[in-house]
N, C-alpha and C. Protein backbone atom coordinates (compact mmCIF):
# COMPACT_ATOMS: atom_id res chain seq x y z
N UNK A 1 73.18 -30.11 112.10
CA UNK A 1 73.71 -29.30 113.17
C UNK A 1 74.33 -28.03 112.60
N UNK A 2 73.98 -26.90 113.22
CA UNK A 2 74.35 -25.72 112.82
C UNK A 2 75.73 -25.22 113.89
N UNK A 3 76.94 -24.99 113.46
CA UNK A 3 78.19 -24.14 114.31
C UNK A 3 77.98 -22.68 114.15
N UNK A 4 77.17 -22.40 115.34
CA UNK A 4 77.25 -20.52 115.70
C UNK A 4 78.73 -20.42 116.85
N UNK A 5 79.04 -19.08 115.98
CA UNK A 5 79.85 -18.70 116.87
C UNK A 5 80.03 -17.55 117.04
N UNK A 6 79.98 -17.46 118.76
CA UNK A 6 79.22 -16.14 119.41
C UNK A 6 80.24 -14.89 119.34
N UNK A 7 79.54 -13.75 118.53
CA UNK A 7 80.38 -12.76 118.14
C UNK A 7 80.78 -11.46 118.69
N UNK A 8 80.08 -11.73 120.25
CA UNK A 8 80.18 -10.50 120.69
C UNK A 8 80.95 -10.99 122.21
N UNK A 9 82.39 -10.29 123.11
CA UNK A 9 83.01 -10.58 123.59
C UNK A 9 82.50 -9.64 125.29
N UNK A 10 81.76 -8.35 124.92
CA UNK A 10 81.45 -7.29 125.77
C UNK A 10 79.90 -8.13 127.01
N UNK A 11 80.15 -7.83 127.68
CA UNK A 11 78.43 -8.20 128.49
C UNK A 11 77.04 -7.67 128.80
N UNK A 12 75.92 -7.85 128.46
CA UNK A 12 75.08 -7.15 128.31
C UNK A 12 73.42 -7.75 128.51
N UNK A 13 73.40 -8.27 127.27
CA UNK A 13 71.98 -8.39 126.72
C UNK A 13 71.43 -10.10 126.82
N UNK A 14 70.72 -10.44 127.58
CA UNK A 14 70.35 -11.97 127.69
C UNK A 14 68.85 -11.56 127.67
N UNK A 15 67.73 -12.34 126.75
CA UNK A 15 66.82 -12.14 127.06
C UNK A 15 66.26 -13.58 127.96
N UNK A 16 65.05 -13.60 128.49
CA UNK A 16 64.70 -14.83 129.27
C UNK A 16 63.28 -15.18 128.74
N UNK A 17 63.21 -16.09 128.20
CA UNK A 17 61.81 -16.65 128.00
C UNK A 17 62.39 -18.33 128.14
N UNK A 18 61.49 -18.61 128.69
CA UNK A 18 61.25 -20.19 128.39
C UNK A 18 59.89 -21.06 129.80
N UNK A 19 60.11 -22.18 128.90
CA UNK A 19 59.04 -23.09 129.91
C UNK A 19 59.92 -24.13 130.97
N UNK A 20 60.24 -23.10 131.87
CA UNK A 20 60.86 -24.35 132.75
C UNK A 20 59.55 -25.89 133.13
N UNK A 21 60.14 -26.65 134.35
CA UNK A 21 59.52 -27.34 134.62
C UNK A 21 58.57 -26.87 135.70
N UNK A 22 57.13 -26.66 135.02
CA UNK A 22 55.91 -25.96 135.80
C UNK A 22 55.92 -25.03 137.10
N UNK A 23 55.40 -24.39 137.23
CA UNK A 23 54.97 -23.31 138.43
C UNK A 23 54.93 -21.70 138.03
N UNK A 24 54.81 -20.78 138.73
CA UNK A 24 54.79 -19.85 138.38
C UNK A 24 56.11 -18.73 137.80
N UNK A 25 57.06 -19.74 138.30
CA UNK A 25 58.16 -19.41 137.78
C UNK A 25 58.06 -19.53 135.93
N UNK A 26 57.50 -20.91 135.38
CA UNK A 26 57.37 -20.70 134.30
C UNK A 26 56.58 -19.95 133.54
N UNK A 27 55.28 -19.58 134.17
CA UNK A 27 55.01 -18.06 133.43
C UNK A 27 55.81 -17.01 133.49
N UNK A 28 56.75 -17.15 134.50
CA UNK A 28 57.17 -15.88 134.45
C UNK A 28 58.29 -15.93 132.99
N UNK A 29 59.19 -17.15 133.25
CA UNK A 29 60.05 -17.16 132.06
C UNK A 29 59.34 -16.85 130.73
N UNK A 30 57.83 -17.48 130.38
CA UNK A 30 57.36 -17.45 129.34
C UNK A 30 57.27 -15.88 128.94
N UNK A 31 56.87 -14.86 130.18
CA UNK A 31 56.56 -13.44 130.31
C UNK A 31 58.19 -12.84 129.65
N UNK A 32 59.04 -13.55 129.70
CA UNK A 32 60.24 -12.95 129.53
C UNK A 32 60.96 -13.14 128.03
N UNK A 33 60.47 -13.46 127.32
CA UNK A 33 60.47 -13.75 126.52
C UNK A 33 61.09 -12.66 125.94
N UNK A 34 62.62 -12.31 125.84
CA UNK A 34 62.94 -11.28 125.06
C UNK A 34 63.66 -10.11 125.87
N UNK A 35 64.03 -10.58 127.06
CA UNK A 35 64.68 -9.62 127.90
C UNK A 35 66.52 -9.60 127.57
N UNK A 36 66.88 -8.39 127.45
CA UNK A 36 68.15 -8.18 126.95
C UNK A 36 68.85 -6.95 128.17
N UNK A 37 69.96 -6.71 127.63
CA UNK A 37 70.69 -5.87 128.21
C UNK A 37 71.73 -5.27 127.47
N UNK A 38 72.48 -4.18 127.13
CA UNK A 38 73.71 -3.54 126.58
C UNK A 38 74.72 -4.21 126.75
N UNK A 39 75.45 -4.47 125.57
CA UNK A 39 76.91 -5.27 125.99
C UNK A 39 77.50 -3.79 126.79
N UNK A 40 77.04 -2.91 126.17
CA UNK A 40 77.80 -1.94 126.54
C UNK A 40 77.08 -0.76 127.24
N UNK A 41 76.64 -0.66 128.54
CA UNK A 41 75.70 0.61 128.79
C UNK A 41 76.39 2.04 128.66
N UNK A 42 77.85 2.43 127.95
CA UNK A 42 78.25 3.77 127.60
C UNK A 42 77.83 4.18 126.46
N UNK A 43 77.17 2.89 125.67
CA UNK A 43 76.63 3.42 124.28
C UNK A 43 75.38 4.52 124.47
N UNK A 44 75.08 5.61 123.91
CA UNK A 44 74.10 6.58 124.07
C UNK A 44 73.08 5.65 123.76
N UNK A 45 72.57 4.83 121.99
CA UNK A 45 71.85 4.69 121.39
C UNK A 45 72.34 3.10 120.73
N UNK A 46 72.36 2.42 121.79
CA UNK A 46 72.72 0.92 121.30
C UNK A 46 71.53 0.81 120.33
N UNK A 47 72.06 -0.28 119.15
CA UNK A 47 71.24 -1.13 117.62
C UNK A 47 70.87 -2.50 118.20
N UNK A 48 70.10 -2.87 117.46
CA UNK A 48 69.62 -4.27 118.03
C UNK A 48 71.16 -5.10 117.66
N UNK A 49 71.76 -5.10 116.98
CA UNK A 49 72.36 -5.79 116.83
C UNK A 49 73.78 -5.54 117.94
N UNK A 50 74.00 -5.20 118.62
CA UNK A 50 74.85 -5.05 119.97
C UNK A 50 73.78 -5.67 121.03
N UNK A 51 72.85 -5.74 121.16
CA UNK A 51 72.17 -7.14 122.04
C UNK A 51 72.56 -8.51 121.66
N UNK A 52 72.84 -8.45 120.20
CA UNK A 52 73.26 -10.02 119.52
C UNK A 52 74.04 -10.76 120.70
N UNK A 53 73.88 -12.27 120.91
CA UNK A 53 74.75 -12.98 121.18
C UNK A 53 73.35 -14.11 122.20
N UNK A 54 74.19 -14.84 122.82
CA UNK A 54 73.45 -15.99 123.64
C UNK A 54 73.46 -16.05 124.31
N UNK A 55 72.69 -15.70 126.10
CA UNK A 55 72.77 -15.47 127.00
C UNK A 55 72.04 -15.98 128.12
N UNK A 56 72.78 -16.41 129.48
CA UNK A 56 72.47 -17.22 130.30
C UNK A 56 71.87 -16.48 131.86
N UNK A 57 71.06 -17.16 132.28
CA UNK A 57 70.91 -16.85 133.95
C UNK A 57 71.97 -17.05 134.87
N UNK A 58 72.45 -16.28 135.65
CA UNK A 58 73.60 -16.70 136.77
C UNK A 58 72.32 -17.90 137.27
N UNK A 59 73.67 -19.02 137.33
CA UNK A 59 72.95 -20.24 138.78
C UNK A 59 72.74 -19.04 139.63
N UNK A 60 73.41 -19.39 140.47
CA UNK A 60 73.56 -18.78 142.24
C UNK A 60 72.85 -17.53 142.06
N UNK A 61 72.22 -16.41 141.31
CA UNK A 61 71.37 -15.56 141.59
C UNK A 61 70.28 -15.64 142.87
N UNK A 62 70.33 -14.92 143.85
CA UNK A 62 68.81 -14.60 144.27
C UNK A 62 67.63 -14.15 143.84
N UNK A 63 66.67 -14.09 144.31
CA UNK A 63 65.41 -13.49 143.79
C UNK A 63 65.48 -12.04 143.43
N UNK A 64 66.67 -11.34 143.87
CA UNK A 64 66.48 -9.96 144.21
C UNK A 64 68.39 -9.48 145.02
N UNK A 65 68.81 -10.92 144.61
CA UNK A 65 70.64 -10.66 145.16
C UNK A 65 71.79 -11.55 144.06
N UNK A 66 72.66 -10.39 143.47
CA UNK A 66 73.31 -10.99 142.41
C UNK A 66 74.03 -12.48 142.99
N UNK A 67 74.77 -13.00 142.17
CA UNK A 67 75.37 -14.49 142.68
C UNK A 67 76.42 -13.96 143.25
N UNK A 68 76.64 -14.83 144.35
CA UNK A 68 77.93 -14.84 145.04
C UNK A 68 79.28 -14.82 143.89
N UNK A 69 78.99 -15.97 142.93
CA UNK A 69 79.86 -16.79 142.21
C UNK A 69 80.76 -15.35 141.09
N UNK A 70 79.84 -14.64 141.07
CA UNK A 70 80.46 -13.45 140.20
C UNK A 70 79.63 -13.82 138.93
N UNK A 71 78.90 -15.31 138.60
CA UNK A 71 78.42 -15.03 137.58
C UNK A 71 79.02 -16.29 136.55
N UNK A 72 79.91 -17.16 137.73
CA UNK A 72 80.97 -17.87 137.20
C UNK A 72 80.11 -19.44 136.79
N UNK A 73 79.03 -19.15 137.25
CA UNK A 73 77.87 -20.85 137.05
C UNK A 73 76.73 -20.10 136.46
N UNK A 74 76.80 -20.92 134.84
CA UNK A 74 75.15 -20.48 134.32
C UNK A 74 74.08 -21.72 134.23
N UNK A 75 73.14 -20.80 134.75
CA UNK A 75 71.97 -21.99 134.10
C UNK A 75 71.53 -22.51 133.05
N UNK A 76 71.18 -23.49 132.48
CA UNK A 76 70.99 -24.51 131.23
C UNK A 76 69.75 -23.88 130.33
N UNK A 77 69.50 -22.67 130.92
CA UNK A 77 68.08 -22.23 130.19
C UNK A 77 68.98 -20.98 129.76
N UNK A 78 68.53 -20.77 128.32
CA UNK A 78 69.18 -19.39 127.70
C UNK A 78 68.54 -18.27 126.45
N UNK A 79 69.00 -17.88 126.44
CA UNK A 79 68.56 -16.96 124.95
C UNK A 79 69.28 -16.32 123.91
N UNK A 80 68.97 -16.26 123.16
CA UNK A 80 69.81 -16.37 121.63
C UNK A 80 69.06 -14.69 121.05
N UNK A 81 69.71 -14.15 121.25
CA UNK A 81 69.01 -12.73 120.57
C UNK A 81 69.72 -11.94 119.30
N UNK A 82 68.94 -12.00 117.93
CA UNK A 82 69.52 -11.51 116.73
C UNK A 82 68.52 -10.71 116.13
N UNK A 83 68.92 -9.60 116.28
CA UNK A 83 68.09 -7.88 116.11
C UNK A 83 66.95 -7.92 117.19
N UNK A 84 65.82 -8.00 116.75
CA UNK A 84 64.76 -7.52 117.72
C UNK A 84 64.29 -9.17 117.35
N UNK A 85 65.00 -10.14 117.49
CA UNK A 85 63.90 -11.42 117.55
C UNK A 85 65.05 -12.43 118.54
N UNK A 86 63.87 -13.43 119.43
CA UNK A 86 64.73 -14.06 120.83
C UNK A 86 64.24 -15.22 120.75
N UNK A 87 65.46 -15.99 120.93
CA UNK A 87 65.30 -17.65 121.26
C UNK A 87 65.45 -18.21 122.22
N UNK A 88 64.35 -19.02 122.63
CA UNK A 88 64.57 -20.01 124.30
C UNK A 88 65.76 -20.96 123.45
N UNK A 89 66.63 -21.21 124.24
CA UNK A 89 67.96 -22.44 123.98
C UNK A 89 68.13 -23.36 124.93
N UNK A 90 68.02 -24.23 124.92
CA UNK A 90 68.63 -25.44 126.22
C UNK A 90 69.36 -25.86 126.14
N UNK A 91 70.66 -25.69 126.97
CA UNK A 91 71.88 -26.37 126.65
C UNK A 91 71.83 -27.77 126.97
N UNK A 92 72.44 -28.94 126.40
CA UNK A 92 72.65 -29.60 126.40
C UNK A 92 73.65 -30.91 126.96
N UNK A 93 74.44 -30.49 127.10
CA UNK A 93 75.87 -30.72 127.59
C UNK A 93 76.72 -30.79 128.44
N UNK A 94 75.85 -30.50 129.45
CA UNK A 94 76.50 -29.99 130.71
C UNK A 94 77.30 -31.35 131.50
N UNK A 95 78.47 -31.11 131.67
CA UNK A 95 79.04 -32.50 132.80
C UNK A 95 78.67 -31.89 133.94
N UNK A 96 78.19 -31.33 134.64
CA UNK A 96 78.17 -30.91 136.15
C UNK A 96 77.13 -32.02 136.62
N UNK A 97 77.54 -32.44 137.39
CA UNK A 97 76.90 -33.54 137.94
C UNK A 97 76.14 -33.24 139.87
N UNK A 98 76.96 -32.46 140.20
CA UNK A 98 75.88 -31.84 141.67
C UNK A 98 76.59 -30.35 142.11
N UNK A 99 77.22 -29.58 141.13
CA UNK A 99 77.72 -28.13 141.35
C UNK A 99 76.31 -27.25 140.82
N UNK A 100 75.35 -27.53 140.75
CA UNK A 100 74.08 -26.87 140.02
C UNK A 100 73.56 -26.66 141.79
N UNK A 101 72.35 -25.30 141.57
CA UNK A 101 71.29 -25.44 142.45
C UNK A 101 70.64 -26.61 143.00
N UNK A 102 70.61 -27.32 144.30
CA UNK A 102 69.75 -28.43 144.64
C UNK A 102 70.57 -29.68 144.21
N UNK A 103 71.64 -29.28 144.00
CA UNK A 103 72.58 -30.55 143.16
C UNK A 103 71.79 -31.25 142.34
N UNK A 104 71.22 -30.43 141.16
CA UNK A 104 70.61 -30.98 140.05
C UNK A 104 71.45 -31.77 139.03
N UNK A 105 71.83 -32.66 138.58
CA UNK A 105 73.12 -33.02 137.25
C UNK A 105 72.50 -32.23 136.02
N UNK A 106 73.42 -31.78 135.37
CA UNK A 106 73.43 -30.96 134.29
C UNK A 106 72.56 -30.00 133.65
N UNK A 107 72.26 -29.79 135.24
CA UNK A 107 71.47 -28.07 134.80
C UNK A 107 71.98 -26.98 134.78
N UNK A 108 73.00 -27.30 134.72
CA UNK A 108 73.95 -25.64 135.07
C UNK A 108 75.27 -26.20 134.24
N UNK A 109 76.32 -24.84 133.94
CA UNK A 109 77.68 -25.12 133.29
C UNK A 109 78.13 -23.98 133.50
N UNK A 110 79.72 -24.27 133.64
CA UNK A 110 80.80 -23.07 133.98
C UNK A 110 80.28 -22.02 132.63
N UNK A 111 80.59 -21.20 132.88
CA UNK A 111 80.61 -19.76 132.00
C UNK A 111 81.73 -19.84 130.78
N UNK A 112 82.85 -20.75 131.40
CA UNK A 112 84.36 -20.67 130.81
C UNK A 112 84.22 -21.75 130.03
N UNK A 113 83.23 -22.60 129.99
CA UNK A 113 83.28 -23.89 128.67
C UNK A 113 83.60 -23.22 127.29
N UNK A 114 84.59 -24.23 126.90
CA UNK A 114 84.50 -23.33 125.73
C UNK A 114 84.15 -23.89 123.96
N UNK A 115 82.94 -25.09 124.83
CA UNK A 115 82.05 -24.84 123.75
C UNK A 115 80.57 -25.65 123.85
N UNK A 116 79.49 -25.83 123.77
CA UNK A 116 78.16 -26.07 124.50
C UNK A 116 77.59 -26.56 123.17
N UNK A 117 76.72 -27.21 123.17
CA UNK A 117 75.38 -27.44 122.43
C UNK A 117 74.18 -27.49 123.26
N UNK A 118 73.58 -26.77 122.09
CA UNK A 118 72.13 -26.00 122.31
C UNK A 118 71.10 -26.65 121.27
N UNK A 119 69.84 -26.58 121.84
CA UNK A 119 68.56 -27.08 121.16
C UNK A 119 67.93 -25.98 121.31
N UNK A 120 67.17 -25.47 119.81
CA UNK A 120 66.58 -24.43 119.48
C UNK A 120 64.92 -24.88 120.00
N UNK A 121 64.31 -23.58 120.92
CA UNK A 121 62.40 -24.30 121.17
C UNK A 121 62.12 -22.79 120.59
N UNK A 122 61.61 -22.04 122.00
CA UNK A 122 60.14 -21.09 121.13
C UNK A 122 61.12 -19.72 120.47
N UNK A 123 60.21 -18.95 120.09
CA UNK A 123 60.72 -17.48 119.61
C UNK A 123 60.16 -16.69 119.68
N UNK A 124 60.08 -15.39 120.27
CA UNK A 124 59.44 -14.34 120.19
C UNK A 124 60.06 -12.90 119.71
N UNK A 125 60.12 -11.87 120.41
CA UNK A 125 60.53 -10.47 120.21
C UNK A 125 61.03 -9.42 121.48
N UNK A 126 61.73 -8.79 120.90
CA UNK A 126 62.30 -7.64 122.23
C UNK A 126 62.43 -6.34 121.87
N UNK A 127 62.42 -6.16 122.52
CA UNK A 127 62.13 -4.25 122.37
C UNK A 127 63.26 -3.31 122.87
N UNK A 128 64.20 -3.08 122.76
CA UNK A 128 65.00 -2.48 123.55
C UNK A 128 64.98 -0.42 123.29
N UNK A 129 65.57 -0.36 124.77
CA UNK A 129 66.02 1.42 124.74
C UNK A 129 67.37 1.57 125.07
N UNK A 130 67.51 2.51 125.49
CA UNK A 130 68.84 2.73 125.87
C UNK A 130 69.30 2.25 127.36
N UNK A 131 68.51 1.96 128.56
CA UNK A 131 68.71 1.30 129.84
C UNK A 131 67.83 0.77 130.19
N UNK A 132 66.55 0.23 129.11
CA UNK A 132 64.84 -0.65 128.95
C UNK A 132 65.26 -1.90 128.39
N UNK A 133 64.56 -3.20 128.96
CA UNK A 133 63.86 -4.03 127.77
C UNK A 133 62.90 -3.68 127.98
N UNK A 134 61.79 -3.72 126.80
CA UNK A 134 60.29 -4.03 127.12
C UNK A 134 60.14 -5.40 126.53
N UNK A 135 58.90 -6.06 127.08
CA UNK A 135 58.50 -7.92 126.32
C UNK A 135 57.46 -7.23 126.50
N UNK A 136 56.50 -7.87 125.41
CA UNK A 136 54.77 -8.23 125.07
C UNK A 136 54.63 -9.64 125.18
N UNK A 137 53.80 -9.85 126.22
CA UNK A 137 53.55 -10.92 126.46
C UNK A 137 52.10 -11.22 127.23
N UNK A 138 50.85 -11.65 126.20
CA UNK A 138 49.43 -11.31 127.05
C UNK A 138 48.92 -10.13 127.25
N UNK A 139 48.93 -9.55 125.85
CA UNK A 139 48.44 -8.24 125.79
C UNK A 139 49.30 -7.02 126.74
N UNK A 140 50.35 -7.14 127.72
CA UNK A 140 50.84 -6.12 128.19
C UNK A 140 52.23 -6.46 127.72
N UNK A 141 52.66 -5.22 127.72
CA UNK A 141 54.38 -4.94 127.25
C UNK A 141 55.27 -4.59 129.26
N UNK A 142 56.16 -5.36 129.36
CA UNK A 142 56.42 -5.23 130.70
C UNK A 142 57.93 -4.59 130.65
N UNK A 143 58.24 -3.87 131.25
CA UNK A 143 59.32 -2.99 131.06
C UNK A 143 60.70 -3.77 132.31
N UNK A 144 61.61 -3.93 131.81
CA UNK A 144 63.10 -4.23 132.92
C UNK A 144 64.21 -2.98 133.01
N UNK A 145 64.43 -2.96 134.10
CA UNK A 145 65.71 -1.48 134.07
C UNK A 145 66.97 -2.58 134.23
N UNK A 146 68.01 -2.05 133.17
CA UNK A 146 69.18 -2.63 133.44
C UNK A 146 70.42 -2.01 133.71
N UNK A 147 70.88 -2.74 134.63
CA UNK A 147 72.21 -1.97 135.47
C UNK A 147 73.44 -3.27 134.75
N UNK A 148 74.17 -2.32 134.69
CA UNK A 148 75.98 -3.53 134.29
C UNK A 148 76.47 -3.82 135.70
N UNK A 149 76.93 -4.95 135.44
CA UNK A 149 77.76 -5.63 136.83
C UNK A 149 79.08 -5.72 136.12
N UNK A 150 79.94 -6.23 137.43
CA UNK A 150 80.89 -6.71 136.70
C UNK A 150 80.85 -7.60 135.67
N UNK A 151 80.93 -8.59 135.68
CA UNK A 151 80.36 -9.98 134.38
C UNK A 151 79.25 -10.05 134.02
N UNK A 152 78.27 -9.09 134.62
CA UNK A 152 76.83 -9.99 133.91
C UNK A 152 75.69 -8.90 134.28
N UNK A 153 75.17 -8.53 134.25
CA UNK A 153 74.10 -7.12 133.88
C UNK A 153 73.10 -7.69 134.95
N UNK A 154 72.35 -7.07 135.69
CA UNK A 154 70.98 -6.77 136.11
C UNK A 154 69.55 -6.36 135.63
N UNK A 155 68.62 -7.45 135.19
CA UNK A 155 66.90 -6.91 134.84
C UNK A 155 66.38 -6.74 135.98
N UNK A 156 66.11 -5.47 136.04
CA UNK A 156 65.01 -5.49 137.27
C UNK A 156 63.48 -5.13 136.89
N UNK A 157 62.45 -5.60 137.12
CA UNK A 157 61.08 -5.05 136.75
C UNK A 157 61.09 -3.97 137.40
N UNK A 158 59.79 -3.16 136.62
CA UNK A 158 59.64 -1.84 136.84
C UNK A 158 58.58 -2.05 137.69
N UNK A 159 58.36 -1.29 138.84
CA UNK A 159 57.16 -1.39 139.63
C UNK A 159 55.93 -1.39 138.90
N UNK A 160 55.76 -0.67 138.20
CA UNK A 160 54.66 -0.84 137.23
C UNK A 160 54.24 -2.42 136.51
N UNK A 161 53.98 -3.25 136.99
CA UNK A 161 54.18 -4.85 136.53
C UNK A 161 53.30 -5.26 136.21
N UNK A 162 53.16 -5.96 134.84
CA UNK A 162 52.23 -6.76 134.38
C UNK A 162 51.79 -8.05 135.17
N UNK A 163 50.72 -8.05 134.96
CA UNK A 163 49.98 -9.30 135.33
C UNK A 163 50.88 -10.51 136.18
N UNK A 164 51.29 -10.66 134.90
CA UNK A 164 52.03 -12.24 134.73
C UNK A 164 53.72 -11.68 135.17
N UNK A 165 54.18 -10.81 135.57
CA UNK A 165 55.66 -10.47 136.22
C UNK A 165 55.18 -10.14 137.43
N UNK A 166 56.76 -10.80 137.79
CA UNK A 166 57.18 -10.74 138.96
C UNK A 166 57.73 -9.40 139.79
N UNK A 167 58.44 -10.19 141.03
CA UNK A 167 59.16 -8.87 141.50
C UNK A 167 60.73 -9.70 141.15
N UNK A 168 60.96 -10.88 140.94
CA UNK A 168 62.32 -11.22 140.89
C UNK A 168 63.21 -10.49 139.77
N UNK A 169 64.48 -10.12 140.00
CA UNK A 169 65.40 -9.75 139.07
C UNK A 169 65.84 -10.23 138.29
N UNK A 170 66.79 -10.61 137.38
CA UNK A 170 67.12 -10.82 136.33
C UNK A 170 68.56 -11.46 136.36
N UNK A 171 69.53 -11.96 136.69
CA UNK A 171 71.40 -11.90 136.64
C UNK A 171 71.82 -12.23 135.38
N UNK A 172 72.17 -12.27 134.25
CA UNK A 172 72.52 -12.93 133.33
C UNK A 172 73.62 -12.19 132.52
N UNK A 173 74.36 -13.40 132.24
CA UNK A 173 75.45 -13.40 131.02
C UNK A 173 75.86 -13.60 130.04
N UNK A 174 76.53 -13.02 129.46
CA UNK A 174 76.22 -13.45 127.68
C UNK A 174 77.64 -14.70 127.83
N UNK A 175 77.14 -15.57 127.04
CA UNK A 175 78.31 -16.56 126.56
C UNK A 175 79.14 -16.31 125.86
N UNK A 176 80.33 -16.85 126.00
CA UNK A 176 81.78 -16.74 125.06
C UNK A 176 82.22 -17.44 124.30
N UNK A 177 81.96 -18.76 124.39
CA UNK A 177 83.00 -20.19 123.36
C UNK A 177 81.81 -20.29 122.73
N UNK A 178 81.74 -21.19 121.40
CA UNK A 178 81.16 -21.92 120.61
C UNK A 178 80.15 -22.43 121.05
N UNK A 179 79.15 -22.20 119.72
CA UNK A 179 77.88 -23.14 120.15
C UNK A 179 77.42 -23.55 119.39
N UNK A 180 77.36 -24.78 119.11
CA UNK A 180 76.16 -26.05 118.12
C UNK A 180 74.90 -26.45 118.61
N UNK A 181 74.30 -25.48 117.76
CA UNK A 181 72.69 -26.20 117.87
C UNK A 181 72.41 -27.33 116.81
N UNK A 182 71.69 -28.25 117.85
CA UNK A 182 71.00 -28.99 117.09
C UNK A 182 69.64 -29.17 116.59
């Protein structure tokens, strides 16, 4: 077991890739593979390494409407981003037993835990600009515009959309307490 501990306190950069449980939602996560955001969007010329940190989907997000919650319930699917390379993470740990979407048990966890274990799966790459992610994923590179929220940043696709993306947005937050992967 490895103790990471997450070094960046500002909100920003979550990328999204992973294989949920089937549908087109999971291509899309797979398509996402690497989506980030600025801890800080006043930086002119953010470094990959100010994307660093581990970052979650708001639960309560809409398709296209931030969470009610402020951002205060994340989902169990995450990403781990260090320079220009991104990790699907699954948290592990969760006690929530029917505060999740659909009253799922332990698919979701407060934001404020203050400390999680994670299981390391796929890895890919991210591309960032100054208010861009781009992901390559299936021969096209798909571009997200990101806006800061209060707690937790906005991906939105660019009308211009690859194949395999969507029109859904993005909500996500970077984590704060401790994390052990196993």
């Amino acid at each position: 077991m490895i103790n990471l501990l997450n070094k960046y306190n500002g909100f920003g950069v979550l990328p999204l890739v992973a294989w949920p449980r089937g549908s087109l939602f999971t291509l899309l996560f797979i398509g996402l593979m690497g989506i980030a955001a600025t801890p800080s969007l006043a930086n002119d010329r953010p470094t990959s390494d100010q994307w660093d940190g581990l970052w979650f989907e708001c639960e309560f997000a809409g398709k296209q409407a931030p969470p009610a919650d402020g951002c205060a319930m994340l989902d169990d699917d995450g990403f781990l981003f260090d320079g220009n390379r991104v990790t699907y993470m699954k948290m592990l740990n969760s006690p929530e037993t029917n505060a999740c979407k659909k009253q799922r048990a332990g698919q979701c966890f407060q934001a404020s835990m203050p400390q999680i274990t994670v299981k390391e799966e796929r890895k890919g790459k991210a591309e960032f600009t100054d208010t861009t992610i781009g992901l390559k994923f299936l021969g096209c590179t798909q571009i997200f515009h990101i806006t800061a929220m209060d707690n937790f940043i906005e991906a939105k696709p660019d009308q211009d959309r690859c194949f395999w993306a969507g029109k859904k947005h993005f909500y996500l937050r970077q984590y704060q307490g401790d994390v052990e992967v196993q």
